[in-house]
N, C-alpha and C. Protein backbone atom coordinates (compact mmCIF):
# COMPACT_ATOMS: atom_id res chain seq x y z
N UNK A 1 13.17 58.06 5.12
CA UNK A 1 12.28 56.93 5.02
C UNK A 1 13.02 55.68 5.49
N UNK A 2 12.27 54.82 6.62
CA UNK A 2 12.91 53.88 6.88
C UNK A 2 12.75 52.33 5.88
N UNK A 3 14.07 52.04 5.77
CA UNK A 3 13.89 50.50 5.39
C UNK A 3 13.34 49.68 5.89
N UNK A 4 12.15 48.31 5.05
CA UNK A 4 11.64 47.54 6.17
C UNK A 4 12.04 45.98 5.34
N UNK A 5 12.64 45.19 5.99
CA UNK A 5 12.82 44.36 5.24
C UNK A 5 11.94 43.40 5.42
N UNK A 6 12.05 43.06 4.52
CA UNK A 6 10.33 41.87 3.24
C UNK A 6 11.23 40.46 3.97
N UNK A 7 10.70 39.84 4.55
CA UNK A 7 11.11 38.58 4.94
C UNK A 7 10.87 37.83 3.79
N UNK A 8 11.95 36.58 3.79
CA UNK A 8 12.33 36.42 2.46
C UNK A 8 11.81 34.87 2.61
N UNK A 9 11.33 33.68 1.77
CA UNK A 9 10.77 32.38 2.05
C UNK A 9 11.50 31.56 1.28
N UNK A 10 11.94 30.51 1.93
CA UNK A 10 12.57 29.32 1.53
C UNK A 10 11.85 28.08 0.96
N UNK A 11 11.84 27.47 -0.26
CA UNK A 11 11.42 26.57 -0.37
C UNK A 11 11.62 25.11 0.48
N UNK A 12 10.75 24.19 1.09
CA UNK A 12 11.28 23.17 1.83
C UNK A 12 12.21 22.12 0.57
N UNK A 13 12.50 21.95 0.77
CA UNK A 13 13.71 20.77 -0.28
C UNK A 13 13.28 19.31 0.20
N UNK A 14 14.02 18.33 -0.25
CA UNK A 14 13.42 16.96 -0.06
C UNK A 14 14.37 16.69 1.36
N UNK A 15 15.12 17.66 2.07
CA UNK A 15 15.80 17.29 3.04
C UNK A 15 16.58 18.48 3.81
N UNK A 16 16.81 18.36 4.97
CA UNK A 16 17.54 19.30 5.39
C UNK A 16 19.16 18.58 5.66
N UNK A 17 19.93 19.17 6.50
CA UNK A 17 21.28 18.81 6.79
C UNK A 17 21.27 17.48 7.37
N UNK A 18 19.91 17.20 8.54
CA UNK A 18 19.95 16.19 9.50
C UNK A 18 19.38 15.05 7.98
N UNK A 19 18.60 15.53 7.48
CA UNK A 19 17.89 14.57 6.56
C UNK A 19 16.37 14.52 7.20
N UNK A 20 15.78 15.10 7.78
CA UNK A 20 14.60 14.67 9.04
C UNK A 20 13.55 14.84 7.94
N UNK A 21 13.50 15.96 6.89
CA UNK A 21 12.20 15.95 6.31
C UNK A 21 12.13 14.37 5.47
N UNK A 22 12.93 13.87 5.00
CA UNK A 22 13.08 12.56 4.50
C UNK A 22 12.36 11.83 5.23
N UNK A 23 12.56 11.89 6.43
CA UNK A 23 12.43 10.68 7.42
C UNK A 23 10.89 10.71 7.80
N UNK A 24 10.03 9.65 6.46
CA UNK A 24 8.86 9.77 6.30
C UNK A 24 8.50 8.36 6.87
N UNK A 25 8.58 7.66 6.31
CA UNK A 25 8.62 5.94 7.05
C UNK A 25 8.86 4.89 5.95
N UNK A 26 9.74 3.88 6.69
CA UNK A 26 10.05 3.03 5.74
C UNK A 26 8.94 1.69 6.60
N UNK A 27 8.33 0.88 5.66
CA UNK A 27 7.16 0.47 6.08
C UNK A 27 7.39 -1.10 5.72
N UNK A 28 6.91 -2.01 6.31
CA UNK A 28 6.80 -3.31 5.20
C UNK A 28 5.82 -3.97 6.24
N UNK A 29 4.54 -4.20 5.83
CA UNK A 29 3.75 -5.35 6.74
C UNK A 29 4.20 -6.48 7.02
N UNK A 30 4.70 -6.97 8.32
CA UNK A 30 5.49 -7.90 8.66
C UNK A 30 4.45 -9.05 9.36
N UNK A 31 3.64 -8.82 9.55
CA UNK A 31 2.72 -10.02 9.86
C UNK A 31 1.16 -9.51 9.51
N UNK A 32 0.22 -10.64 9.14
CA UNK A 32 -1.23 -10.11 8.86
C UNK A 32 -2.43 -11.89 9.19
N UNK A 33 -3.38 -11.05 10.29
CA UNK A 33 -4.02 -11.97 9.90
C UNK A 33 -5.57 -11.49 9.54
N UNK A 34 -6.77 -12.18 9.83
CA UNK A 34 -8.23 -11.58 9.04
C UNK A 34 -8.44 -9.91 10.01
N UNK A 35 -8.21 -9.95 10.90
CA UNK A 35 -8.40 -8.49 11.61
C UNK A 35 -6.84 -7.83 11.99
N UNK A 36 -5.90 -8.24 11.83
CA UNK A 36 -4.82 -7.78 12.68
C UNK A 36 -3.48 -7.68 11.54
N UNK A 37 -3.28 -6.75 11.82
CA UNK A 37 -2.10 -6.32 10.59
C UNK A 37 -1.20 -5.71 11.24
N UNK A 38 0.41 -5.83 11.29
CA UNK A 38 1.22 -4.99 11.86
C UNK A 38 2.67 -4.73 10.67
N UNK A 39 2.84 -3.59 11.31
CA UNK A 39 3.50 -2.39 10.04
C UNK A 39 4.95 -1.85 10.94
N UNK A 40 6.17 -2.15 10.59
CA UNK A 40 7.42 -1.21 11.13
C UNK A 40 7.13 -0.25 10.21
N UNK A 41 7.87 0.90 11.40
CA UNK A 41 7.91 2.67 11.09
C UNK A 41 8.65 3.13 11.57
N UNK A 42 10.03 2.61 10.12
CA UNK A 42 11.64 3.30 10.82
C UNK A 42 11.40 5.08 10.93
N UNK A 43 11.87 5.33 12.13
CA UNK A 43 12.02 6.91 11.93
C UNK A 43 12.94 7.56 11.84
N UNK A 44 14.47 6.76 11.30
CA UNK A 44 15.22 7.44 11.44
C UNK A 44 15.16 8.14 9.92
N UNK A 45 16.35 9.13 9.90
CA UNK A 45 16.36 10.01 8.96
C UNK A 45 16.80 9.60 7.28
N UNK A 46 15.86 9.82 5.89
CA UNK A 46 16.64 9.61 5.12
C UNK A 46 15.67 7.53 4.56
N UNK A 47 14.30 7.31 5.50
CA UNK A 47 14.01 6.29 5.66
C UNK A 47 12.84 6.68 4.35
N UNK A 48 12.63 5.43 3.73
CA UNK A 48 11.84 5.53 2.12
C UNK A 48 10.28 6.25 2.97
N UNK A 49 9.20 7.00 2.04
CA UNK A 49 8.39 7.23 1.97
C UNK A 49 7.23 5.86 2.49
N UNK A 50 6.21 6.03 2.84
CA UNK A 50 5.49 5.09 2.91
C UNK A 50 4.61 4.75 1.44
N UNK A 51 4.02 3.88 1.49
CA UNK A 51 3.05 3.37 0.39
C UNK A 51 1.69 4.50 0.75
N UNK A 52 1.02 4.84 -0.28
CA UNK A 52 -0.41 5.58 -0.21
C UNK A 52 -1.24 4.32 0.38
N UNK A 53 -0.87 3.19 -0.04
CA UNK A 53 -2.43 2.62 -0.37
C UNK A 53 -2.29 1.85 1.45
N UNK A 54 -3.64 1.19 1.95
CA UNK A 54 -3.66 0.90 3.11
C UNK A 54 -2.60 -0.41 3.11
N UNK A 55 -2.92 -0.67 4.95
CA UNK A 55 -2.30 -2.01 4.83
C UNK A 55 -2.49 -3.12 4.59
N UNK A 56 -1.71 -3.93 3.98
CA UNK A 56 -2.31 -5.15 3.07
C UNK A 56 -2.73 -4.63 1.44
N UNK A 57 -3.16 -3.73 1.37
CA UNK A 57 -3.56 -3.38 0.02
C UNK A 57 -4.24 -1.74 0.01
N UNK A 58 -4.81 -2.02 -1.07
CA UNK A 58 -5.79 -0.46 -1.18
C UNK A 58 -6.79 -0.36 -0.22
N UNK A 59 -7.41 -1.42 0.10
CA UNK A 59 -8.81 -1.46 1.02
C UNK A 59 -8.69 -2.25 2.36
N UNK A 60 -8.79 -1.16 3.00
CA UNK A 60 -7.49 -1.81 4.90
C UNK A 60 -9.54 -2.34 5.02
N UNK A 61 -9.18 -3.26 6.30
CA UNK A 61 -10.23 -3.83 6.74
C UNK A 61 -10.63 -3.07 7.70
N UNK A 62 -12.19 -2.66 7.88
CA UNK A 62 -13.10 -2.02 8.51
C UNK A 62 -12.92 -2.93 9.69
N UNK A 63 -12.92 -2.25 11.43
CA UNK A 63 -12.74 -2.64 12.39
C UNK A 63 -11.68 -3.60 12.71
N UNK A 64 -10.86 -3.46 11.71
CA UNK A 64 -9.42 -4.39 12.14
C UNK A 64 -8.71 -3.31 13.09
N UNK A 65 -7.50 -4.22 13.68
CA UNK A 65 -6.59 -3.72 14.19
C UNK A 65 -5.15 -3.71 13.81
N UNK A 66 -4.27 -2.70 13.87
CA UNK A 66 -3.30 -2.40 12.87
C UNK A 66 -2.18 -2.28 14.65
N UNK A 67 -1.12 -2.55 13.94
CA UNK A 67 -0.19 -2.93 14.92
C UNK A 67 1.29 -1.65 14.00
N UNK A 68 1.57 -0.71 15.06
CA UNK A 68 2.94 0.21 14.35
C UNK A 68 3.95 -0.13 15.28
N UNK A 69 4.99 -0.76 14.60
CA UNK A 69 6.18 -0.62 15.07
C UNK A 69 6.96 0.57 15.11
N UNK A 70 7.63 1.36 16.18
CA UNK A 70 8.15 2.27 15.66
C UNK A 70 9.53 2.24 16.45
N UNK A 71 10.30 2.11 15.20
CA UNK A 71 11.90 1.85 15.31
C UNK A 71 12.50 3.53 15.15
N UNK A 72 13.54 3.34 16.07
CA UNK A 72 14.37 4.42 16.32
C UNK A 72 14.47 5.36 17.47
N UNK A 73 14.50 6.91 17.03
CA UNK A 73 13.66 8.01 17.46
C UNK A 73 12.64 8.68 17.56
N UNK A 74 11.45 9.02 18.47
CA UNK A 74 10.69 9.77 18.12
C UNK A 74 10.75 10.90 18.80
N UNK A 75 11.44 12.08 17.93
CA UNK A 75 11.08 13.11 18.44
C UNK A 75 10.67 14.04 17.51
N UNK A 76 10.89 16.16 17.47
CA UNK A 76 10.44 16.68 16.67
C UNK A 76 10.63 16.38 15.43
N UNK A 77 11.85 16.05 14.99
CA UNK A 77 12.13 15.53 13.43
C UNK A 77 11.30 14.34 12.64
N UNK A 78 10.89 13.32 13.66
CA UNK A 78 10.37 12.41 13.20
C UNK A 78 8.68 12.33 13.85
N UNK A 79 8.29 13.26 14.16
CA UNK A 79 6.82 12.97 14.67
C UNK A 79 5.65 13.31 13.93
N UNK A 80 6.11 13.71 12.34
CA UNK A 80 5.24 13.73 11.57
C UNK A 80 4.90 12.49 11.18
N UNK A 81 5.95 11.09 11.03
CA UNK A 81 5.73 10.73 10.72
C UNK A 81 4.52 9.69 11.29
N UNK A 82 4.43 9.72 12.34
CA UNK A 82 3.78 8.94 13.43
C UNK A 82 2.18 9.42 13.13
N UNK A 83 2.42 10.93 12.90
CA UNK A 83 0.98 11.44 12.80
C UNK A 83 0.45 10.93 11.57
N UNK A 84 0.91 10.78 10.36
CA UNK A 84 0.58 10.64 8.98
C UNK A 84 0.08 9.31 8.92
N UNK A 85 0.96 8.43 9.44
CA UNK A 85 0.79 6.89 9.75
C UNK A 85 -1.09 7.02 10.35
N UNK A 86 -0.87 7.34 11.68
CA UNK A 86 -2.00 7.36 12.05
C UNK A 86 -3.42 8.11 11.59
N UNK A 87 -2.84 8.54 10.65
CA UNK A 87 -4.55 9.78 10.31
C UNK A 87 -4.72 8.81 8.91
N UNK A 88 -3.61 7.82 8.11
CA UNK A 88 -3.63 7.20 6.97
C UNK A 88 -4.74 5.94 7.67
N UNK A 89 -4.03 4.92 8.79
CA UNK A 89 -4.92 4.02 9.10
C UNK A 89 -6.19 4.32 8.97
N UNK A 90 -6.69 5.47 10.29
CA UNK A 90 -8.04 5.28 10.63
C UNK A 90 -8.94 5.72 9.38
N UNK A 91 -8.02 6.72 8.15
CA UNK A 91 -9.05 7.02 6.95
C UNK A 91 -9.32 6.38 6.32
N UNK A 92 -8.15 4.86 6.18
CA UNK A 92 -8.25 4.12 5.30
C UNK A 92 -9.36 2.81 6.19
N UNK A 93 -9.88 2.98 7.27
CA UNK A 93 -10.98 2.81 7.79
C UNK A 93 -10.52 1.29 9.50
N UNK A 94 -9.19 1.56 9.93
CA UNK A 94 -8.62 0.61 10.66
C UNK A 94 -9.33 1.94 12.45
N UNK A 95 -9.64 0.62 13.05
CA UNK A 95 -10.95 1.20 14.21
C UNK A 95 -9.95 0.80 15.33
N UNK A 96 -8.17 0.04 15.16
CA UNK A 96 -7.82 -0.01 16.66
C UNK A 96 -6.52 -0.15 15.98
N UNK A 97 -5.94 0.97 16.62
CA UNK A 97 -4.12 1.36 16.47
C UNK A 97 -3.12 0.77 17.91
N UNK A 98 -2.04 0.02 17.66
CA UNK A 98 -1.63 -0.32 18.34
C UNK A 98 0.22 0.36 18.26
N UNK A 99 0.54 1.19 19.27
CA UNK A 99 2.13 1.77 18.88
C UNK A 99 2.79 0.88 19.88
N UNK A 100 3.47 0.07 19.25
CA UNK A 100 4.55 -0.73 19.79
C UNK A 100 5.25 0.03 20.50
N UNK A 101 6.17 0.60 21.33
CA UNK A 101 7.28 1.08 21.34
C UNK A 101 8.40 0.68 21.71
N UNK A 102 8.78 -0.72 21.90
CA UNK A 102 9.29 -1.83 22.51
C UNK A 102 10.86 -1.55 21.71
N UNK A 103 10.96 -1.00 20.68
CA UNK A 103 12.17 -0.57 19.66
C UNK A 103 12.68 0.69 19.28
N UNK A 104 11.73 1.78 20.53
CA UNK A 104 12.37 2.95 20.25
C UNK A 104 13.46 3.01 21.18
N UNK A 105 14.43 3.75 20.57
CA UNK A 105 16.03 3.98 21.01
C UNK A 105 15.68 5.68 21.52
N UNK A 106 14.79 5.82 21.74
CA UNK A 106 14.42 7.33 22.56
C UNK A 106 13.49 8.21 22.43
N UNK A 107 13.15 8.81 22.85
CA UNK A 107 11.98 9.87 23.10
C UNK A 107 11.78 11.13 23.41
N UNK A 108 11.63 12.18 22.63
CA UNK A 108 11.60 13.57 23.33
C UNK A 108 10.32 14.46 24.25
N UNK A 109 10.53 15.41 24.40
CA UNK A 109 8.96 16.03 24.69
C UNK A 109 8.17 16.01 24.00
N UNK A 110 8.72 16.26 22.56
CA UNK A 110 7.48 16.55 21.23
C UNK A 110 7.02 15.17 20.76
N UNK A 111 7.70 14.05 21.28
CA UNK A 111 7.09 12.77 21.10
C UNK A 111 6.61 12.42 21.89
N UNK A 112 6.61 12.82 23.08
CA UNK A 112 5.37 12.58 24.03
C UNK A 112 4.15 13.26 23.69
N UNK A 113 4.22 14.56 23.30
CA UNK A 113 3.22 15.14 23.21
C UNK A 113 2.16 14.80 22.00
N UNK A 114 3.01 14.26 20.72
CA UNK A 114 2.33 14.15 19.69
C UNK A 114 1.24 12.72 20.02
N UNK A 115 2.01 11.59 20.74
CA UNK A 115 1.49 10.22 21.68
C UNK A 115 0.56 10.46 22.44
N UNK A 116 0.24 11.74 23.36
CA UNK A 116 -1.02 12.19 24.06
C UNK A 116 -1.83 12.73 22.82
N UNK A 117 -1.27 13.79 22.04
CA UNK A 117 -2.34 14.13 21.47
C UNK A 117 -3.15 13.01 20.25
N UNK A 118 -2.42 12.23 19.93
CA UNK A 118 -2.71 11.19 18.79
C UNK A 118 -3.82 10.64 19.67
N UNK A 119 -3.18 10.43 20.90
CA UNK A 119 -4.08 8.98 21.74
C UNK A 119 -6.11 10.21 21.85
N UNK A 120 -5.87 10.81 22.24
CA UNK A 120 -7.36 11.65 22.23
C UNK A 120 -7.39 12.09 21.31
N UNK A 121 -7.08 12.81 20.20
CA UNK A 121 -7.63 12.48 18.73
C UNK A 121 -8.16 11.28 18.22
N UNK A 122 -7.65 10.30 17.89
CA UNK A 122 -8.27 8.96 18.47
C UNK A 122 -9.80 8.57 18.98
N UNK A 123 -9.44 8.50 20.41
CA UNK A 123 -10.61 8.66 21.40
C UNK A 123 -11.77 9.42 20.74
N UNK A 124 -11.73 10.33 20.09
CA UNK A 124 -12.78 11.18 19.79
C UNK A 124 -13.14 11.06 18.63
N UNK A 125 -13.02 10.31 17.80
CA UNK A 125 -13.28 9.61 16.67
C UNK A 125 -13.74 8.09 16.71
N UNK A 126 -13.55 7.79 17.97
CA UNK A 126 -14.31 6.16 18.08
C UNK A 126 -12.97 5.08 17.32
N UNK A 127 -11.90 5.48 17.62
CA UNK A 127 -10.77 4.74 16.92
C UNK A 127 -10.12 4.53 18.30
N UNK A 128 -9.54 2.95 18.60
CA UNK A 128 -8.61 2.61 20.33
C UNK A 128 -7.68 2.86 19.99
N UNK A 129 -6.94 3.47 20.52
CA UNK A 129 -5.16 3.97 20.46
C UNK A 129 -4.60 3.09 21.45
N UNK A 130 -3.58 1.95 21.49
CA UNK A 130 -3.27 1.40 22.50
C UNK A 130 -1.39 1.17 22.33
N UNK A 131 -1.14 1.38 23.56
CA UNK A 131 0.58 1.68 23.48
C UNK A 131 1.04 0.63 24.18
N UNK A 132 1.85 -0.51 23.85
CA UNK A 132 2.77 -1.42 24.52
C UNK A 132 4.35 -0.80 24.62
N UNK A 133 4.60 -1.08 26.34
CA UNK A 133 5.90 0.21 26.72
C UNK A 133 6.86 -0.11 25.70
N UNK A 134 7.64 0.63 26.49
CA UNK A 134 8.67 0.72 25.66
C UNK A 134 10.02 0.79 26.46
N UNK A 135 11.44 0.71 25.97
CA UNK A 135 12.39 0.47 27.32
C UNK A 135 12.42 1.71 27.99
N UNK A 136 12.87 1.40 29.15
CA UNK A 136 12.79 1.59 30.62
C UNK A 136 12.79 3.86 30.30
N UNK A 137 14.34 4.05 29.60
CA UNK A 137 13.95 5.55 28.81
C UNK A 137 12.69 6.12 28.57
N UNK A 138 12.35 5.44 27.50
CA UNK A 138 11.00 6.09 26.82
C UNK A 138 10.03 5.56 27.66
N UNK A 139 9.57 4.69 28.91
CA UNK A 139 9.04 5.05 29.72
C UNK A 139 9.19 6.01 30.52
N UNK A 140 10.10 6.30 30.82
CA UNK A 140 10.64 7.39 32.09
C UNK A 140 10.18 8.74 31.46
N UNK A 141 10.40 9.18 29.82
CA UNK A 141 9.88 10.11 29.29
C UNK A 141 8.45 10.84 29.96
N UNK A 142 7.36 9.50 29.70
CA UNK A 142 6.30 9.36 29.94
C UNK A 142 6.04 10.45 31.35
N UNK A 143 6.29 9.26 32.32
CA UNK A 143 6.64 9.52 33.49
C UNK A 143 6.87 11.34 34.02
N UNK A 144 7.68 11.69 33.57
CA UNK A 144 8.37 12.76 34.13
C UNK A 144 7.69 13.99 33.15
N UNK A 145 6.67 13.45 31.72
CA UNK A 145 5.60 14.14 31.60
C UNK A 145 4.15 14.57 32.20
N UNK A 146 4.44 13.49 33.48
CA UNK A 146 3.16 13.34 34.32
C UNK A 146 2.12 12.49 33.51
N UNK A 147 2.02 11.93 32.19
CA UNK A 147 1.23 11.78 31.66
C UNK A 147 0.83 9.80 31.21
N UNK A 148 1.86 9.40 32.33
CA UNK A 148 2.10 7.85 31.78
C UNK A 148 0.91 7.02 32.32
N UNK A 149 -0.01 7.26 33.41
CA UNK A 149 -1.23 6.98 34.24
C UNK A 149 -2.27 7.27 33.15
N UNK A 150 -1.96 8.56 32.31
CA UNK A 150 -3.13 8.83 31.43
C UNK A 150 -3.23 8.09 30.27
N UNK A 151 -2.43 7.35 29.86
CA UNK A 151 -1.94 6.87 28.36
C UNK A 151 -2.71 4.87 28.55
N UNK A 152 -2.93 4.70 27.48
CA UNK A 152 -3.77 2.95 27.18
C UNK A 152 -2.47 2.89 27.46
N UNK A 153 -1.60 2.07 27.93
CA UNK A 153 -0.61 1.06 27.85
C UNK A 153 -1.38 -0.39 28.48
N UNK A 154 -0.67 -1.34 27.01
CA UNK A 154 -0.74 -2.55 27.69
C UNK A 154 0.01 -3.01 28.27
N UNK A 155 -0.17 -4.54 29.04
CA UNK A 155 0.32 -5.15 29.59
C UNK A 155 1.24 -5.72 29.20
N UNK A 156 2.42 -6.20 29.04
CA UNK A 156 3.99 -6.57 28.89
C UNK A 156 3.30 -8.15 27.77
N UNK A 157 2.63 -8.59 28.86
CA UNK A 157 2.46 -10.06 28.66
C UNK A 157 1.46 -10.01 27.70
N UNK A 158 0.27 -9.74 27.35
CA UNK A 158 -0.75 -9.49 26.59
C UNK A 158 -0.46 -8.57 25.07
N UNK A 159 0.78 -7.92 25.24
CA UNK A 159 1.41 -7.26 23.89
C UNK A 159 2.20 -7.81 22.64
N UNK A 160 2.20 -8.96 23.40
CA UNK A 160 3.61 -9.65 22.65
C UNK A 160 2.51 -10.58 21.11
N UNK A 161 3.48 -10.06 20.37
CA UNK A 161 2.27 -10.94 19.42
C UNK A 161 3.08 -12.03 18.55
């Protein structure tokens, strides 16, 4: 009789070696006005949890626009967090997402990909996904995904807030 071995399951822990499951977002609304709210979203590893409640408070404003900074890295380790951010806004009822990327220190495939797929998830919910670049790198990412023609990016000059 042959042996079959029972694959065995690991509980996830609050972290791995890199620290990446940690690296949920450390958040603080850094500017707000009657429609426009903007939020940093450190991604590096080991960065505090975010707040449940929306931005500004418990009750985000219907058809505002929410502004994410996102400092660091985005790649597989940190691209949950980007997603969570974004599925939190639009539930908590924010109708136009704006991803800075003007402060990421780099970019992988899986952060491109999660940035296309966020941006038409989005789209198909009646929520604007709009991306101000990012340095010259994490453009080139884009780029060499074929996918930088397809993506909202704004204008340099029109982003700056």
């Amino acid at each position: 009789m042959k042996r079959h071995h029972v694959p065995t399951t690991t509980s996830i822990g609050s972290g791995n070696e890199d620290g990446a499951l940690e690296s949920v977002a450390k958040q603080s609304t850094t500017a707000s006005t009657e429609n426009t709210t903007k939020q940093r979203v450190d991604l590096t590893p080991g960065a505090a949890r975010p707040s449940p409640s929306g931005p500004g408070g418990s009750a985000a404003r219907l058809n505002a626009t929410h502004t994410l900074v996102l400092v660091g890295e985005l790649n597989r380790a940190s691209t949950h967090t980007v997603e969570a951010e974004i599925e939190r806004l639009y539930e908590g009822g924010i109708k136009a997402i704006i991803l800075d990327l003007r402060q990421l220190s780099g970019i992988d495939s899986a952060g491109v990909a999660v940035i296309v797929f966020r941006s038409r998830w989005c789209h198909k919910r009646g929520c604007e996904l709009m991306l101000i670049p990012g340095p010259q790198a994490v453009q080139r990412a884009f780029e060499l995904a074929g996918v930088a023609d397809a993506l909202p990016f704004k204008e340099n000059d029109s982003a700056t807030t």
